[in-house]
Protein backbone atom coordinates (compact mmCIF):
# COMPACT_ATOMS: atom_id res chain seq x y z
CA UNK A 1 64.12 -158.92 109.22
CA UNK A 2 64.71 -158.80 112.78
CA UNK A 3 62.33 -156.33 115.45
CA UNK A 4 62.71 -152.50 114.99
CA UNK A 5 65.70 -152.50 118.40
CA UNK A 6 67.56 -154.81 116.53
CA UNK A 7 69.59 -154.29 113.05
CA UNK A 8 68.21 -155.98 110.30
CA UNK A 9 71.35 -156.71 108.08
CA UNK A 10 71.40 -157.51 104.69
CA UNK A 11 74.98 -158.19 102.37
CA UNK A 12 75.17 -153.99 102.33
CA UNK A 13 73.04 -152.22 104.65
CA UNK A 14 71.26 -152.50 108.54
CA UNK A 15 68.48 -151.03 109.06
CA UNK A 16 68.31 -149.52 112.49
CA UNK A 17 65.60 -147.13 114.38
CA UNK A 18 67.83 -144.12 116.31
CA UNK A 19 65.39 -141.85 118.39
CA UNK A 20 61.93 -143.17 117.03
CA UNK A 21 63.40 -142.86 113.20
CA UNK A 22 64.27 -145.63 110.70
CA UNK A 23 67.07 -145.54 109.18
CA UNK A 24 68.91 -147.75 106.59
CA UNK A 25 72.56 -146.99 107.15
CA UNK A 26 76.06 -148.78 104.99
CA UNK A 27 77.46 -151.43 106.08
CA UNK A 28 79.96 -150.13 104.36
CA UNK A 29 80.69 -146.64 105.72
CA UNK A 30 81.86 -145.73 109.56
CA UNK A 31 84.13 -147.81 111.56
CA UNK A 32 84.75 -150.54 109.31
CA UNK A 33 86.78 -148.00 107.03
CA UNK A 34 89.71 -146.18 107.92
CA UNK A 35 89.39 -142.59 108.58
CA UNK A 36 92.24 -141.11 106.47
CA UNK A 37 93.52 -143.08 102.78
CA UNK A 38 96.26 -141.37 101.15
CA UNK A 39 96.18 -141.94 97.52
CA UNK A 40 99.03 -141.82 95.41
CA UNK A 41 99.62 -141.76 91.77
CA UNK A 42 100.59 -144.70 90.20
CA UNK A 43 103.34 -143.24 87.72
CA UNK A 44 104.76 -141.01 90.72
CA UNK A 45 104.11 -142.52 94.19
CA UNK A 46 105.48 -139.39 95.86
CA UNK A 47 102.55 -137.70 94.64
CA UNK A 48 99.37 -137.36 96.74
CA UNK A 49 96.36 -137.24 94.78
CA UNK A 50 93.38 -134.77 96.78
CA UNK A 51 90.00 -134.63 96.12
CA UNK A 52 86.40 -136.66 97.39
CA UNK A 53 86.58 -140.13 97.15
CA UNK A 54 84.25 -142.63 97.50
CA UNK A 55 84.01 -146.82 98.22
CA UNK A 56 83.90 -149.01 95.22
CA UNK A 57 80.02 -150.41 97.08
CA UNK A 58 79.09 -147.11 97.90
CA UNK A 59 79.96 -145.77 94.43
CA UNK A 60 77.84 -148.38 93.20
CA UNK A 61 75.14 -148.11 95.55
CA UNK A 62 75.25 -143.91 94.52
CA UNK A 63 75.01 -145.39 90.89
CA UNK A 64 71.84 -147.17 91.55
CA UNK A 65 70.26 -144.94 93.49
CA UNK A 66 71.20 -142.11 90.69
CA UNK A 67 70.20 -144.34 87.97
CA UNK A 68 66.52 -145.41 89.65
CA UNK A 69 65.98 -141.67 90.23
CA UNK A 70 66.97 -141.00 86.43
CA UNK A 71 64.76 -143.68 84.96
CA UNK A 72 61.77 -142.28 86.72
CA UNK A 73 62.80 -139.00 85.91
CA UNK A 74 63.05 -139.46 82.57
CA UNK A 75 59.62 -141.75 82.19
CA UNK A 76 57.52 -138.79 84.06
CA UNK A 77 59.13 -136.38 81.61
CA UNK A 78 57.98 -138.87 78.27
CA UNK A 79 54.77 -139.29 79.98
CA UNK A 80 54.45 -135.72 80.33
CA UNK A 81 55.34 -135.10 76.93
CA UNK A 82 53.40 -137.97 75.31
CA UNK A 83 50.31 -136.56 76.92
CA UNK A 84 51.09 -132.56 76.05
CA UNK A 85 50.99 -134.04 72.36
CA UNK A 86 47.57 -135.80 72.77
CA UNK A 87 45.20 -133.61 70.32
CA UNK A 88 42.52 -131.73 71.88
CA UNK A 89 39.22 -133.39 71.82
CA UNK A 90 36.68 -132.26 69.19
CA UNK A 91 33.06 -131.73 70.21
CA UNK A 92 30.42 -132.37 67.30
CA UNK A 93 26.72 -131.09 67.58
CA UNK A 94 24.49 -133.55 65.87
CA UNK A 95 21.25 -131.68 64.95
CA UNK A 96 17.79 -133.04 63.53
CA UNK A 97 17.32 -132.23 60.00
CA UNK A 98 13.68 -129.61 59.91
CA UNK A 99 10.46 -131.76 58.59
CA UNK A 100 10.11 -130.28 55.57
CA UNK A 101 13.48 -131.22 54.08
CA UNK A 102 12.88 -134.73 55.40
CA UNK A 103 9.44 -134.36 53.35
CA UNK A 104 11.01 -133.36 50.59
CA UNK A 105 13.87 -136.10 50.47
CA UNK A 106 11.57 -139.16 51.01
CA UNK A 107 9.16 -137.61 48.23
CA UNK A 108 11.97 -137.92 45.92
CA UNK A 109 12.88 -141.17 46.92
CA UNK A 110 9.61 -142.50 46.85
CA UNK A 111 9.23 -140.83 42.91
CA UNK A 112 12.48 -142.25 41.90
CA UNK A 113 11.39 -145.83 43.33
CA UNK A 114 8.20 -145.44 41.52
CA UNK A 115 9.55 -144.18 38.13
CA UNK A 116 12.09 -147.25 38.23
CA UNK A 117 9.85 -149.40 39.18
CA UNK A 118 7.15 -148.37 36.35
CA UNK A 119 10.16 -148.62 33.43
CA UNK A 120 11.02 -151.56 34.68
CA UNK A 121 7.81 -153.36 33.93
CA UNK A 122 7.13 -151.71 30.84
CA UNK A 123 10.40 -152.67 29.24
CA UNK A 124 9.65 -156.63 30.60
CA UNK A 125 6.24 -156.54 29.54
CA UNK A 126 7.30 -155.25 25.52
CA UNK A 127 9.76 -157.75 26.10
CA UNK A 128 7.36 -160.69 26.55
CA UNK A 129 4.35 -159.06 24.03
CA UNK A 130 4.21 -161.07 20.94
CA UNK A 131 6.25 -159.14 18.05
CA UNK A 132 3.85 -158.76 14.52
């Protein structure tokens, strides 16, 4: 790209600074075009055909521009959506059971351990006693 007094030119559009602002201007539009185009129709060429025309590059540069703006339209809309459909978060409260039940629960673990542990041995040991 050239300095900011002189047009940097690409295949489509300069980019020149007028008063202090930068502007990127067609290459395409202004005095490289004629100022008036009559279009006719094809079937009837007596027939002038009115209405806003446009270049075939600047109709596709319109395009792109229209279709960039689109995309990012449409992504911030999903986006927007994706995250409206989040679920809310859930807050839990964990809480300490009291000392009694805790008491209570490891007492009857302890007497189930114990009562297991006392069957246990006294079916082995009629197991291994000499039978009459």
């Amino acid at each position: 790209m050239g300095s900011l007094g002189d047009p940097a030119v690409t295949d489509r559009t300069a980019i020149v600074e007028v008063n202090g602002r930068i502007s990127e201007v067609s290459r395409m539009a202004g005095t490289e075009r004629p100022k008036r185009v009559v279009v006719v129709d094809a079937d009837n060429p007596l027939l002038e055909i009115n209405g806003e025309f446009f270049w075939r590059e600047d109709h596709e540069e319109i395009l792109a521009r229209e279709r960039d703006s689109a995309y990012r339209r449409g992504f911030d809309d999903g986006r927007t959506a994706a995250l409206n459909r989040l679920p809310q978060p859930v807050v839990v409260t964990l809480r300490r059971r009291s000392w009694i039940r805790r008491l209570v629960g490891r007492a009857l673990l302890a007497w189930l351990v114990i009562t297991t542990a006392v069957v246990t041995i006294a079916w082995i040991s009629q197991g291994l006693s000499p039978q009459p």
